[in-house]
C-alpha atoms as a PDB file:
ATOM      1  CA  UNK A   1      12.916 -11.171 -10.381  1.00  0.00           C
ATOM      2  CA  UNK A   2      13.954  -8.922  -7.397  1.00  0.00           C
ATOM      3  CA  UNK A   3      14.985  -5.625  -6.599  1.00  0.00           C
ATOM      4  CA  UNK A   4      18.922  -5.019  -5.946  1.00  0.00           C
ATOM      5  CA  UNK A   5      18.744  -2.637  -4.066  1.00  0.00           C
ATOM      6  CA  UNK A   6      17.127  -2.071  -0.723  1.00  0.00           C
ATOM      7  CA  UNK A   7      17.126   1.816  -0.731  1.00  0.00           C
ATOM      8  CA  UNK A   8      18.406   4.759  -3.318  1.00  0.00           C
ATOM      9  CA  UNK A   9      19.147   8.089  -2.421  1.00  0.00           C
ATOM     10  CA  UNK A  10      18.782  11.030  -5.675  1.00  0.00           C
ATOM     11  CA  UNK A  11      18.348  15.030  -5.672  1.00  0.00           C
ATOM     12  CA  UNK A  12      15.093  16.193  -6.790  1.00  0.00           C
ATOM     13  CA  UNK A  13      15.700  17.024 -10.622  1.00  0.00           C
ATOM     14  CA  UNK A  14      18.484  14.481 -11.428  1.00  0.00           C
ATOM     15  CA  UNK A  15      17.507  10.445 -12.359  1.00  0.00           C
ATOM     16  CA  UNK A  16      17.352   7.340  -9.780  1.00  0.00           C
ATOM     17  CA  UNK A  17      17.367   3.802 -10.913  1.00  0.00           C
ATOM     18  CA  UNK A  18      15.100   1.072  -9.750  1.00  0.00           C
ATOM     19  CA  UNK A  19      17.595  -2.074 -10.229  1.00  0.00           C
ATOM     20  CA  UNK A  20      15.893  -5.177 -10.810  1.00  0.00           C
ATOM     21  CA  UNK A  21      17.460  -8.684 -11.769  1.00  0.00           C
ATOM     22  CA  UNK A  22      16.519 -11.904 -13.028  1.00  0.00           C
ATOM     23  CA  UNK A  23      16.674 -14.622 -10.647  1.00  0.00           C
ATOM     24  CA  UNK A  24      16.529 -17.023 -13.625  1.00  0.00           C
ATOM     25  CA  UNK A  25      16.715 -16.552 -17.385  1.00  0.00           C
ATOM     26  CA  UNK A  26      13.083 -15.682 -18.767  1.00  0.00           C
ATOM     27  CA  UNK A  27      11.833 -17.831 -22.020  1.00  0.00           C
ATOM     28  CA  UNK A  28      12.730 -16.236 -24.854  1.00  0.00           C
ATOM     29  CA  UNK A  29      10.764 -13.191 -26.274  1.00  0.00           C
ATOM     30  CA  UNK A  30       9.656 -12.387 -22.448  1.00  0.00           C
ATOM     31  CA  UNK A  31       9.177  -8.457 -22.115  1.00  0.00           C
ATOM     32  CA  UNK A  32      10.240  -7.000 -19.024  1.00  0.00           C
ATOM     33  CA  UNK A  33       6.838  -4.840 -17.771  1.00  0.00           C
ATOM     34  CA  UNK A  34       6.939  -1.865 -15.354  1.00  0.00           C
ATOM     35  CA  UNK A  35       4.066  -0.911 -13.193  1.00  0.00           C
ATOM     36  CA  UNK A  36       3.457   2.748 -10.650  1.00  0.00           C
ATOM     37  CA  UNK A  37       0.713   3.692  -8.449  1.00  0.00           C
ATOM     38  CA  UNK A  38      -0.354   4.993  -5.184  1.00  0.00           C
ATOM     39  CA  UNK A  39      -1.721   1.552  -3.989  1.00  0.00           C
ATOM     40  CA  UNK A  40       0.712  -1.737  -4.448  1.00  0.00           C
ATOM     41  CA  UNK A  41      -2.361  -3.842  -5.329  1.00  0.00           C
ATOM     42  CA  UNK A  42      -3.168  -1.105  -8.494  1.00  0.00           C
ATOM     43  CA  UNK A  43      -0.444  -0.428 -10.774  1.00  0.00           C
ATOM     44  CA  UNK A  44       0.113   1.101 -14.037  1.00  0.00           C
ATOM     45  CA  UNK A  45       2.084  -0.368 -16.879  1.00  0.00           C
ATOM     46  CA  UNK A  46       4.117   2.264 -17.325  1.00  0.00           C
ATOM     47  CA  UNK A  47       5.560   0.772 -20.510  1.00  0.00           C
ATOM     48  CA  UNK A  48       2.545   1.790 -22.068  1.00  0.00           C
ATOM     49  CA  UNK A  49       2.270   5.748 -21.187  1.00  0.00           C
ATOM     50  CA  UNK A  50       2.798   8.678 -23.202  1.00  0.00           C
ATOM     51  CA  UNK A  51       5.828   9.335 -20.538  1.00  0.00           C
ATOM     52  CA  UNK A  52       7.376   6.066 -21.486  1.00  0.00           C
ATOM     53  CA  UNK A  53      10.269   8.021 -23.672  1.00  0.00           C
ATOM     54  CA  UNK A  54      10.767  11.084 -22.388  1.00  0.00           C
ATOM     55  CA  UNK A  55      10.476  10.187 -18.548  1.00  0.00           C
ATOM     56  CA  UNK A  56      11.506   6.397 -17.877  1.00  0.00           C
ATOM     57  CA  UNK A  57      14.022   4.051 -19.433  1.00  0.00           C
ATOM     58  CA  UNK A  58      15.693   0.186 -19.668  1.00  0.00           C
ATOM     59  CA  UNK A  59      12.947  -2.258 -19.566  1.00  0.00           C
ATOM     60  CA  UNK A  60      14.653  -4.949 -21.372  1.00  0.00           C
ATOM     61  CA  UNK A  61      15.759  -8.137 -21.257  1.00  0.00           C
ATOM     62  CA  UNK A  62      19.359  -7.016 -21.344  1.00  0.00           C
ATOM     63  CA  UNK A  63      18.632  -4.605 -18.888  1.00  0.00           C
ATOM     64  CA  UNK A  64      15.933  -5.018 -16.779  1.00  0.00           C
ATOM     65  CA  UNK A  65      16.503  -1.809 -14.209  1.00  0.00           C
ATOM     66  CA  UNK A  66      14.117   0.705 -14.294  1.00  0.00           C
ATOM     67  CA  UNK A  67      15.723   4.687 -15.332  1.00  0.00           C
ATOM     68  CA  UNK A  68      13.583   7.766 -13.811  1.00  0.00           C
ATOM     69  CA  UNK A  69      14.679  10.568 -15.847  1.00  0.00           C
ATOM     70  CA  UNK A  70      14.516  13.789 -13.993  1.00  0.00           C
ATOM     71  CA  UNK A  71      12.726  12.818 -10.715  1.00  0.00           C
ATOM     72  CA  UNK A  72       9.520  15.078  -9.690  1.00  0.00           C
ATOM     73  CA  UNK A  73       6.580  14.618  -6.973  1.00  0.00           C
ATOM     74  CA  UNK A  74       4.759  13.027  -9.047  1.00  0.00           C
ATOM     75  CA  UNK A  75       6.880   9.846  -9.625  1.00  0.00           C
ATOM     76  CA  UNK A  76       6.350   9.664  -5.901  1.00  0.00           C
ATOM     77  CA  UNK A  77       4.454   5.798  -5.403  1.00  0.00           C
ATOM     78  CA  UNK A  78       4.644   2.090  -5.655  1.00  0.00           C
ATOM     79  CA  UNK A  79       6.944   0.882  -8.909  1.00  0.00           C
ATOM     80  CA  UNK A  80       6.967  -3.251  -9.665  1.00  0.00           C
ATOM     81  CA  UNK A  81       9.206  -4.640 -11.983  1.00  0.00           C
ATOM     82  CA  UNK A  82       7.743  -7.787 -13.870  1.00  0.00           C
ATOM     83  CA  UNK A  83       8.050 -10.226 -16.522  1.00  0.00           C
ATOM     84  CA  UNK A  84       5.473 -10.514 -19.448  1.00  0.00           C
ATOM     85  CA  UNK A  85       5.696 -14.513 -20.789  1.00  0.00           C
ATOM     86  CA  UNK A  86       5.290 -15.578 -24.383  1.00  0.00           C
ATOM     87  CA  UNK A  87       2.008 -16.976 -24.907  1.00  0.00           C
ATOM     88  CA  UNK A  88       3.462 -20.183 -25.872  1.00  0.00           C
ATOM     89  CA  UNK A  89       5.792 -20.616 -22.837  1.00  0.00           C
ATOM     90  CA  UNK A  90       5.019 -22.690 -19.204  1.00  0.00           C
ATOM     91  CA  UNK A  91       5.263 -19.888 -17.131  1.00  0.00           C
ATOM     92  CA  UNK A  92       2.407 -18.098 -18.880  1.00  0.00           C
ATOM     93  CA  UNK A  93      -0.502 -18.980 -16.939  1.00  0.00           C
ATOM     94  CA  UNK A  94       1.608 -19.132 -13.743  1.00  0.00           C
ATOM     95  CA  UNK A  95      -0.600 -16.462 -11.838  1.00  0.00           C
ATOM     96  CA  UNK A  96       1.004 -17.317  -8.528  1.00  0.00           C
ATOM     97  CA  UNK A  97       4.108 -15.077  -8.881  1.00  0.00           C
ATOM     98  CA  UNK A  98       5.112 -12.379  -6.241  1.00  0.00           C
ATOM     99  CA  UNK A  99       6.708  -9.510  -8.112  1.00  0.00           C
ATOM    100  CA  UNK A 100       9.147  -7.031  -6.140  1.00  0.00           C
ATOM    101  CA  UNK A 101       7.409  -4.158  -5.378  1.00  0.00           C
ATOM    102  CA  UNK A 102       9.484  -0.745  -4.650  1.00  0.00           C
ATOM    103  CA  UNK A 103       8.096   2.631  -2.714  1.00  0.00           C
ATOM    104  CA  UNK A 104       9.817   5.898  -4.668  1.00  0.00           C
ATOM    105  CA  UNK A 105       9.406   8.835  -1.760  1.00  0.00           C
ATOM    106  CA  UNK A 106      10.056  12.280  -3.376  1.00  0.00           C
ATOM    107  CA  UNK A 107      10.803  15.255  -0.779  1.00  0.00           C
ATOM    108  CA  UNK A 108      12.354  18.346  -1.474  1.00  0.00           C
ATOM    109  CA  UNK A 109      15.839  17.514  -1.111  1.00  0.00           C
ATOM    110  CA  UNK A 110      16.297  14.344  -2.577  1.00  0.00           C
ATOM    111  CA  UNK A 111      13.773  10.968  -2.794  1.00  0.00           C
ATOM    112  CA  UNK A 112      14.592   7.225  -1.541  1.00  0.00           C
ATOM    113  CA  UNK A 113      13.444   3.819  -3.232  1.00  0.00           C
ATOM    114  CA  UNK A 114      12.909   1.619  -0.873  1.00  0.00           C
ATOM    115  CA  UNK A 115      11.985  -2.323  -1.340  1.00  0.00           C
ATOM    116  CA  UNK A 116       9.143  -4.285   0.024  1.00  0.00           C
END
């Protein structure tokens, strides 16, 4: 996977997307994982937070981008898009895989999502 785009400009209070694409197609019944934190080596999979529907979106195979619904502070941090592998596929114990990692900066006029 990587990140489309290098940096994203949004007003505090309106949404930003974190694009993220396949470089190649993922084994079938893959799940499409999103992680935030304040440190890039501890993230949390944001797909399973209470926020999940009211504050993020996309997350799926068809569309793997990343939707952050009415930007705050607080979704100030790291965000990684990844890909979770069927049990039964190859790439499932591939633990040598460098996801894209993105910085979200929050200010008071607008934020910027920047790639790593």
């Amino acid at each position: 996977m990587k990140v489309k785009e290098a940096s994203q400009r949004v007003i505090i209070g309106e949404g930003c997307t974190i694009e993220c694409e396949f470089l190649t197609s993922p084994p079938k019944d893959s799940v499409v994982v999103w992680s935030k934190g304040n440190d890039p080596n501890i993230l949390t999979n944001l797909n399973e937070t209470k926020d999940w529907t009211s504050k993020y979106g996309g997350s799926s195979l068809k569309f793997p981008s990343l939707n952050v619904f009415r930007v705050e502070e607080s979704d100030r941090g790291y965000y990684s898009c990844q890909i979770q592998y069927p049990e039964d596929s190859a790439e499932y114990e591939d633990t040598i895989l460098n996801w894209p990692i993105t910085f979200l900066h929050v200010s008071g006029v607008s934020n910027l999502c920047i790639s790593y």
